[in-house]
PDB file of N, CA and C in Angstrom:
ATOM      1  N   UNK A   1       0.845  -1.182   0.000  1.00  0.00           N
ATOM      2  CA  UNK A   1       0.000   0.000   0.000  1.00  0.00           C
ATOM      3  C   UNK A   1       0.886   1.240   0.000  1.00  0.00           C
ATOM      4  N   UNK A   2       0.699   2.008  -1.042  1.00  0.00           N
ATOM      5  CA  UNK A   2       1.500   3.601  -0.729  1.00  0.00           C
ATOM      6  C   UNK A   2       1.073   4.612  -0.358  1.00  0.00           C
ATOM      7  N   UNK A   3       1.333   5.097   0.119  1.00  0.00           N
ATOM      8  CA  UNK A   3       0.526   6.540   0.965  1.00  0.00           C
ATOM      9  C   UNK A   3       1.534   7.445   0.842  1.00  0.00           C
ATOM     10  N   UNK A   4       1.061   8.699  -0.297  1.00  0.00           N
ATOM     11  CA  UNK A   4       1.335   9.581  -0.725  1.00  0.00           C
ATOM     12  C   UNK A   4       1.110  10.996   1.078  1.00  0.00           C
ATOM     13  N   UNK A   5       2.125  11.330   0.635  1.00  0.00           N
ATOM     14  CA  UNK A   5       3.159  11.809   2.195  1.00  0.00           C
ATOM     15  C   UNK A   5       2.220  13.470   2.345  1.00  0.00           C
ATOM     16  N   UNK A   6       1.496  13.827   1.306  1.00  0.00           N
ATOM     17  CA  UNK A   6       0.889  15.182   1.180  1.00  0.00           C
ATOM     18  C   UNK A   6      -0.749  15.004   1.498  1.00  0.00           C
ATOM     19  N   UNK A   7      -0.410  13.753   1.902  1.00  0.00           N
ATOM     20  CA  UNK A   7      -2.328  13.872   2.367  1.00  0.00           C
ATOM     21  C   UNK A   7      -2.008  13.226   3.794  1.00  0.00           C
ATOM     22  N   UNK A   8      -1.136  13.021   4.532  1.00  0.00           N
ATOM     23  CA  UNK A   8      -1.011  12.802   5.980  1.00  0.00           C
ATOM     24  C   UNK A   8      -0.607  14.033   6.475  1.00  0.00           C
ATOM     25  N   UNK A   9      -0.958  14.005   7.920  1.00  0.00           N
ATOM     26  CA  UNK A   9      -1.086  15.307   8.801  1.00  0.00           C
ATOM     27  C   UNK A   9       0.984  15.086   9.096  1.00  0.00           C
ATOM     28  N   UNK A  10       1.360  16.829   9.028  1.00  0.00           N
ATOM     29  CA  UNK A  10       2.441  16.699   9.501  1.00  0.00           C
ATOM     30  C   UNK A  10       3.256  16.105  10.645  1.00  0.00           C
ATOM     31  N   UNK A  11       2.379  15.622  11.859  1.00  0.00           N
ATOM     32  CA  UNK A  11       2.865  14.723  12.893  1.00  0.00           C
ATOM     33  C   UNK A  11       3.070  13.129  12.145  1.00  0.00           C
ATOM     34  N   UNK A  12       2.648  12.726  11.201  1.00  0.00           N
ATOM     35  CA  UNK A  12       2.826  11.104  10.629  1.00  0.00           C
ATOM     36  C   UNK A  12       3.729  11.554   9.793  1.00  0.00           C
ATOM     37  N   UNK A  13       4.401  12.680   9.027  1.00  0.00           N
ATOM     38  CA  UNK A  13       5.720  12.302   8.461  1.00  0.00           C
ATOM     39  C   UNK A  13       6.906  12.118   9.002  1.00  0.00           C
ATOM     40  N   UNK A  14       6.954  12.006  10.203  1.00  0.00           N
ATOM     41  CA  UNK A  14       8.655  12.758  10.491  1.00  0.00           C
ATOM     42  C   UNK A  14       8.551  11.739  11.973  1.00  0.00           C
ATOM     43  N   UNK A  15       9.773  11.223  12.190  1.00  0.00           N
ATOM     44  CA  UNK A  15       9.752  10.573  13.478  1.00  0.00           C
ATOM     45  C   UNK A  15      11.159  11.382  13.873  1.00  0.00           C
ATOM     46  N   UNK A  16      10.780  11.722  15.556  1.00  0.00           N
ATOM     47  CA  UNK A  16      11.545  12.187  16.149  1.00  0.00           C
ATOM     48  C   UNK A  16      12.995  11.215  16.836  1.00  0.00           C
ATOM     49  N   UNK A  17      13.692  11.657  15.987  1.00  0.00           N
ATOM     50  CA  UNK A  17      15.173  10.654  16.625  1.00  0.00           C
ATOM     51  C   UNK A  17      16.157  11.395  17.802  1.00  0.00           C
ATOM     52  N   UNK A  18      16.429  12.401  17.870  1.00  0.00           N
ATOM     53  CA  UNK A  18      17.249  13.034  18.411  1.00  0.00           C
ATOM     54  C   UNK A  18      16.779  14.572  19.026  1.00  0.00           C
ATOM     55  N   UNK A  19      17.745  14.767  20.615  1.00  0.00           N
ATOM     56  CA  UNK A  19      16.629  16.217  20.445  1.00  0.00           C
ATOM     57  C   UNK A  19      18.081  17.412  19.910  1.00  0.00           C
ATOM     58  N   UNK A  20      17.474  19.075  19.401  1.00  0.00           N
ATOM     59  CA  UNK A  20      18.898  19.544  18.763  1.00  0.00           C
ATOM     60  C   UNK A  20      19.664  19.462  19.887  1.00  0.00           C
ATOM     61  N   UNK A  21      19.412  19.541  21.379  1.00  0.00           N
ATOM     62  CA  UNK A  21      20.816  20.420  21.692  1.00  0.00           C
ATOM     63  C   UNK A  21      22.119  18.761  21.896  1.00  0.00           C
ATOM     64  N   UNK A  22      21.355  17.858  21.689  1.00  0.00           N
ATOM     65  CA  UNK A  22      22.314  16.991  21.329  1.00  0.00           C
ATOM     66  C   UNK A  22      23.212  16.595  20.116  1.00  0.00           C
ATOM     67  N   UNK A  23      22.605  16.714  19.533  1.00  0.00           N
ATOM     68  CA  UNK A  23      23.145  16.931  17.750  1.00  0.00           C
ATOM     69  C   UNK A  23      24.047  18.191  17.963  1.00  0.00           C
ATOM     70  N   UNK A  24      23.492  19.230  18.427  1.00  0.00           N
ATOM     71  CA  UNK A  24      24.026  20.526  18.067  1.00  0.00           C
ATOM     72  C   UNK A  24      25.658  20.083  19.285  1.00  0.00           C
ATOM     73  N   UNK A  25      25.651  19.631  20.225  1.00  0.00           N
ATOM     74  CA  UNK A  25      26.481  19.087  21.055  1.00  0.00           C
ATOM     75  C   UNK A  25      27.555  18.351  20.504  1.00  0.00           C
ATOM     76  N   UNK A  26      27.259  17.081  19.910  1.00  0.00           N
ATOM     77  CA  UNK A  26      28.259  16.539  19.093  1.00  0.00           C
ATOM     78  C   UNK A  26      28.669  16.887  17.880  1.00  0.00           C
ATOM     79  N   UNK A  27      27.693  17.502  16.878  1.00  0.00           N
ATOM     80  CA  UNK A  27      27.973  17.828  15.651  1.00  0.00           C
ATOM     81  C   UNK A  27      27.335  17.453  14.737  1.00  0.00           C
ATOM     82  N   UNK A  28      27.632  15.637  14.992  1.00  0.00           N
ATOM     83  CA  UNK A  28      27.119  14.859  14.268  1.00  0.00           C
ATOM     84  C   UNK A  28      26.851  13.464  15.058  1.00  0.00           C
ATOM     85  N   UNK A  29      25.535  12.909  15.337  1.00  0.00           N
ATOM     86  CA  UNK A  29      24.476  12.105  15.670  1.00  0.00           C
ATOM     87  C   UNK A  29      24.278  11.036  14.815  1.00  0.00           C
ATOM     88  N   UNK A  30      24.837   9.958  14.677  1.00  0.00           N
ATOM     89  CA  UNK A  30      24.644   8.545  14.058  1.00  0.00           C
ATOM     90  C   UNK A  30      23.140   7.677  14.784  1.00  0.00           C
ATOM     91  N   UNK A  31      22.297   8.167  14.025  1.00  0.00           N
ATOM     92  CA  UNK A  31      20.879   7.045  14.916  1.00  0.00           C
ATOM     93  C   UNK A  31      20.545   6.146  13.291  1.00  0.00           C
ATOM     94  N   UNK A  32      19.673   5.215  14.320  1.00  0.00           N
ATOM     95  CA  UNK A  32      18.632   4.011  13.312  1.00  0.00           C
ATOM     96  C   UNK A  32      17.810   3.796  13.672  1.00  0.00           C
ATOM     97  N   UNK A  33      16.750   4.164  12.903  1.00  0.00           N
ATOM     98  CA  UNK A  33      15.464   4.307  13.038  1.00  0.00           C
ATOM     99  C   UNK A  33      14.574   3.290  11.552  1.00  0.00           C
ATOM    100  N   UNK A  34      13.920   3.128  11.936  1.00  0.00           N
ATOM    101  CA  UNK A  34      12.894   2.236  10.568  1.00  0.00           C
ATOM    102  C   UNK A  34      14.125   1.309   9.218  1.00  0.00           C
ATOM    103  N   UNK A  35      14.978   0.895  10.640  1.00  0.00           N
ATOM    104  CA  UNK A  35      15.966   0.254   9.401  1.00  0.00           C
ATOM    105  C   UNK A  35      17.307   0.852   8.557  1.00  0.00           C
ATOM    106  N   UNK A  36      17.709   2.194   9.084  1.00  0.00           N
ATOM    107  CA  UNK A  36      17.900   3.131   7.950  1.00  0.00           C
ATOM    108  C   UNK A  36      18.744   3.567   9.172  1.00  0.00           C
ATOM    109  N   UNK A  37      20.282   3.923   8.616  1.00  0.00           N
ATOM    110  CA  UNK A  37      20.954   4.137   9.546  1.00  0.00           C
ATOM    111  C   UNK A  37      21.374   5.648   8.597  1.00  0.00           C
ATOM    112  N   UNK A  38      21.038   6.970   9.560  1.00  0.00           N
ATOM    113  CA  UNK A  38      20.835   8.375   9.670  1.00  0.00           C
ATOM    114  C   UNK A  38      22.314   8.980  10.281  1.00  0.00           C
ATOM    115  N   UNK A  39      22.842   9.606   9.975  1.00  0.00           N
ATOM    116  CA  UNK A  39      24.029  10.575  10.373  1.00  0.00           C
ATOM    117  C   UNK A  39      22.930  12.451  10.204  1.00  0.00           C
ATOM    118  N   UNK A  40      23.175  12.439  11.669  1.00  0.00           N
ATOM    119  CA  UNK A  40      22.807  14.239  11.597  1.00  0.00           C
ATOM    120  C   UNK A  40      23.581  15.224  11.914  1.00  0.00           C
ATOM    121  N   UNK A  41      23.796  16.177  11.260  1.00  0.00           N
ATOM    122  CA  UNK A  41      24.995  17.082  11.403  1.00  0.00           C
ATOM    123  C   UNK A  41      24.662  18.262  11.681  1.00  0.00           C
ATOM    124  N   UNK A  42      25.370  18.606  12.607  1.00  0.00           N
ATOM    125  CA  UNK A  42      24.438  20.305  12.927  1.00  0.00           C
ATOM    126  C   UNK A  42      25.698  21.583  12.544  1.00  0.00           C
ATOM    127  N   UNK A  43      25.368  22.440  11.290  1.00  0.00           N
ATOM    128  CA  UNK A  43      25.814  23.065  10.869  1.00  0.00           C
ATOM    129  C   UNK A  43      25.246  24.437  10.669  1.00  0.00           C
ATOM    130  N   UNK A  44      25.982  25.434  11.311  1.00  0.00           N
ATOM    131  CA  UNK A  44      25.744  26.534  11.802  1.00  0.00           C
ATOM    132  C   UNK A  44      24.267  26.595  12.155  1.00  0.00           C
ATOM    133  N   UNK A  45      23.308  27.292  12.064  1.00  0.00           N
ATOM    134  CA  UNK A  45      22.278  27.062  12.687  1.00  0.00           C
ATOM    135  C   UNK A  45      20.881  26.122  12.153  1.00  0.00           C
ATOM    136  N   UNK A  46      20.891  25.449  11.559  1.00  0.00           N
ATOM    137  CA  UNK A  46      20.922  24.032  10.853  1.00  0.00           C
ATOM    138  C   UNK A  46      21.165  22.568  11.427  1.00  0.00           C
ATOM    139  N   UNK A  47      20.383  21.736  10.900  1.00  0.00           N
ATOM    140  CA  UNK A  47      20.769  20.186  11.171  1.00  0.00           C
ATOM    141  C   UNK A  47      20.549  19.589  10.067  1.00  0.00           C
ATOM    142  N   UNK A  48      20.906  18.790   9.765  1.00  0.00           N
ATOM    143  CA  UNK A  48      21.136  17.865   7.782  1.00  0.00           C
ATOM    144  C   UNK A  48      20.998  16.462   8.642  1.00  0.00           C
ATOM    145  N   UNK A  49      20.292  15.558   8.010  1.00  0.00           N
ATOM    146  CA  UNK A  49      20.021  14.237   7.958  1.00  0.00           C
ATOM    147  C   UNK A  49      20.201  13.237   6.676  1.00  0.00           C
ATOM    148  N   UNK A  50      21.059  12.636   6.802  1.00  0.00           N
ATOM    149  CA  UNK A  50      21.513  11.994   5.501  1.00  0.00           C
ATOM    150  C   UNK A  50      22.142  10.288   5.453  1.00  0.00           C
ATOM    151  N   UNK A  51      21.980   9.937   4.834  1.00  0.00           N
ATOM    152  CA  UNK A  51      21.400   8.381   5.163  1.00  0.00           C
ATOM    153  C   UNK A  51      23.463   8.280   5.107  1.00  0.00           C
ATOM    154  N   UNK A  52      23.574   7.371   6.040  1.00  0.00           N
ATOM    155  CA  UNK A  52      25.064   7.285   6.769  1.00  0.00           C
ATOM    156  C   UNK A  52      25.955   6.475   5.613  1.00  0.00           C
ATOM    157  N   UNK A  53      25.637   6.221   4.673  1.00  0.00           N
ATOM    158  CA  UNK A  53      26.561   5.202   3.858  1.00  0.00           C
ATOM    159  C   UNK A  53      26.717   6.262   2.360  1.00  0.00           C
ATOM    160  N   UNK A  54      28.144   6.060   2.497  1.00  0.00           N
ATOM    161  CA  UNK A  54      27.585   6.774   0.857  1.00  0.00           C
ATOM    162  C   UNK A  54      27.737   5.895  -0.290  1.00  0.00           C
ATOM    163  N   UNK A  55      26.653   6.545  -1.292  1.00  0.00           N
ATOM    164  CA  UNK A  55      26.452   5.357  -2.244  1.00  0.00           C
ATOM    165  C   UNK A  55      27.745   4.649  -2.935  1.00  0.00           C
ATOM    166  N   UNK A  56      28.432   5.423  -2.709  1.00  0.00           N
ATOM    167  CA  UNK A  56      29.611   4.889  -3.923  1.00  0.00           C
ATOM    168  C   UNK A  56      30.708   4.878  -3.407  1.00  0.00           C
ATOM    169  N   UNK A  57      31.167   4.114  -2.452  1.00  0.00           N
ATOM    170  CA  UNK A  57      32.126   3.796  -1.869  1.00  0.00           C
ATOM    171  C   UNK A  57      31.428   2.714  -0.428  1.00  0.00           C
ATOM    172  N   UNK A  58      30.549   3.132   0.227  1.00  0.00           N
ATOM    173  CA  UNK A  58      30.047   2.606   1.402  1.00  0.00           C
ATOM    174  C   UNK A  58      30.606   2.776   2.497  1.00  0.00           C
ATOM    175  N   UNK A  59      31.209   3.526   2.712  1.00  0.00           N
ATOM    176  CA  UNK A  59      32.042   4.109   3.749  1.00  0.00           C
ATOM    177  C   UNK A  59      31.203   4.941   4.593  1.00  0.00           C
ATOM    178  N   UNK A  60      31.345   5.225   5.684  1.00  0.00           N
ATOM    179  CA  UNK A  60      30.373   5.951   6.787  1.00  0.00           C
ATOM    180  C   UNK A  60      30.887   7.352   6.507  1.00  0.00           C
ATOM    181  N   UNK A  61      29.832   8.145   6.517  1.00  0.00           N
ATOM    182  CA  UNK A  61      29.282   9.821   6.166  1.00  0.00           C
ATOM    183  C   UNK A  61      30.151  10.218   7.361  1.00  0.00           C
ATOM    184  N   UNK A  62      29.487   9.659   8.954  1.00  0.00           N
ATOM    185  CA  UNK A  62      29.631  10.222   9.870  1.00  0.00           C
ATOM    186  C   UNK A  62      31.233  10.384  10.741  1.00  0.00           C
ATOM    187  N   UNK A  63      31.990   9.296   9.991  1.00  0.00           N
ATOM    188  CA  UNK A  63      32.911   9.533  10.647  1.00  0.00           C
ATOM    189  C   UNK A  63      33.991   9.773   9.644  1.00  0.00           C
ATOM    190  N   UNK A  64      33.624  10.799   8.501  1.00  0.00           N
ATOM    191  CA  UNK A  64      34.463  11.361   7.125  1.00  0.00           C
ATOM    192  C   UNK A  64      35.286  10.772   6.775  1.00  0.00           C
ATOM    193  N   UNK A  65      34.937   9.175   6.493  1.00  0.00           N
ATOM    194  CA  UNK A  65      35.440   8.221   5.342  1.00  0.00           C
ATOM    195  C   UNK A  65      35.120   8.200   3.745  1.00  0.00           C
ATOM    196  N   UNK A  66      34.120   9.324   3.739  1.00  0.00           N
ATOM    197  CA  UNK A  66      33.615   9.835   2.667  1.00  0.00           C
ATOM    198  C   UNK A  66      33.266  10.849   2.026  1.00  0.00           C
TER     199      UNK A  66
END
């Protein structure tokens, strides 16, 4: 079943992994959530979420092997 992401209420898109002042604390926040292993980076007043492997090498985001 697919469920198109613009007809659910903004509380069902987004699951809460981390709170900022922890991210903003380390920098960068390695969590796994729904299978999917997340690197979050908190850059200047900002946080980026980006799936931890990069495609073309497979090396971890989070600890700049890539």
């Amino acid at each position: 079943m697919s469920r198109d992401l613009d007809t659910l209420p903004t509380e069902a898109r987004y699951t809460r992994v981390a709170s900022l002042a922890d991210v903003e604390a380390a920098s960068c926040e390695v969590i796994h959530v729904e299978g999917h292993t997340i690197a979050l980076f908190s850059y200047g007043d900002k946080v980026y979420a980006v799936d931890n492997r990069c495609p073309h090498m497979g090396a971890s985001r989070s600890t700049g092997e890539a």
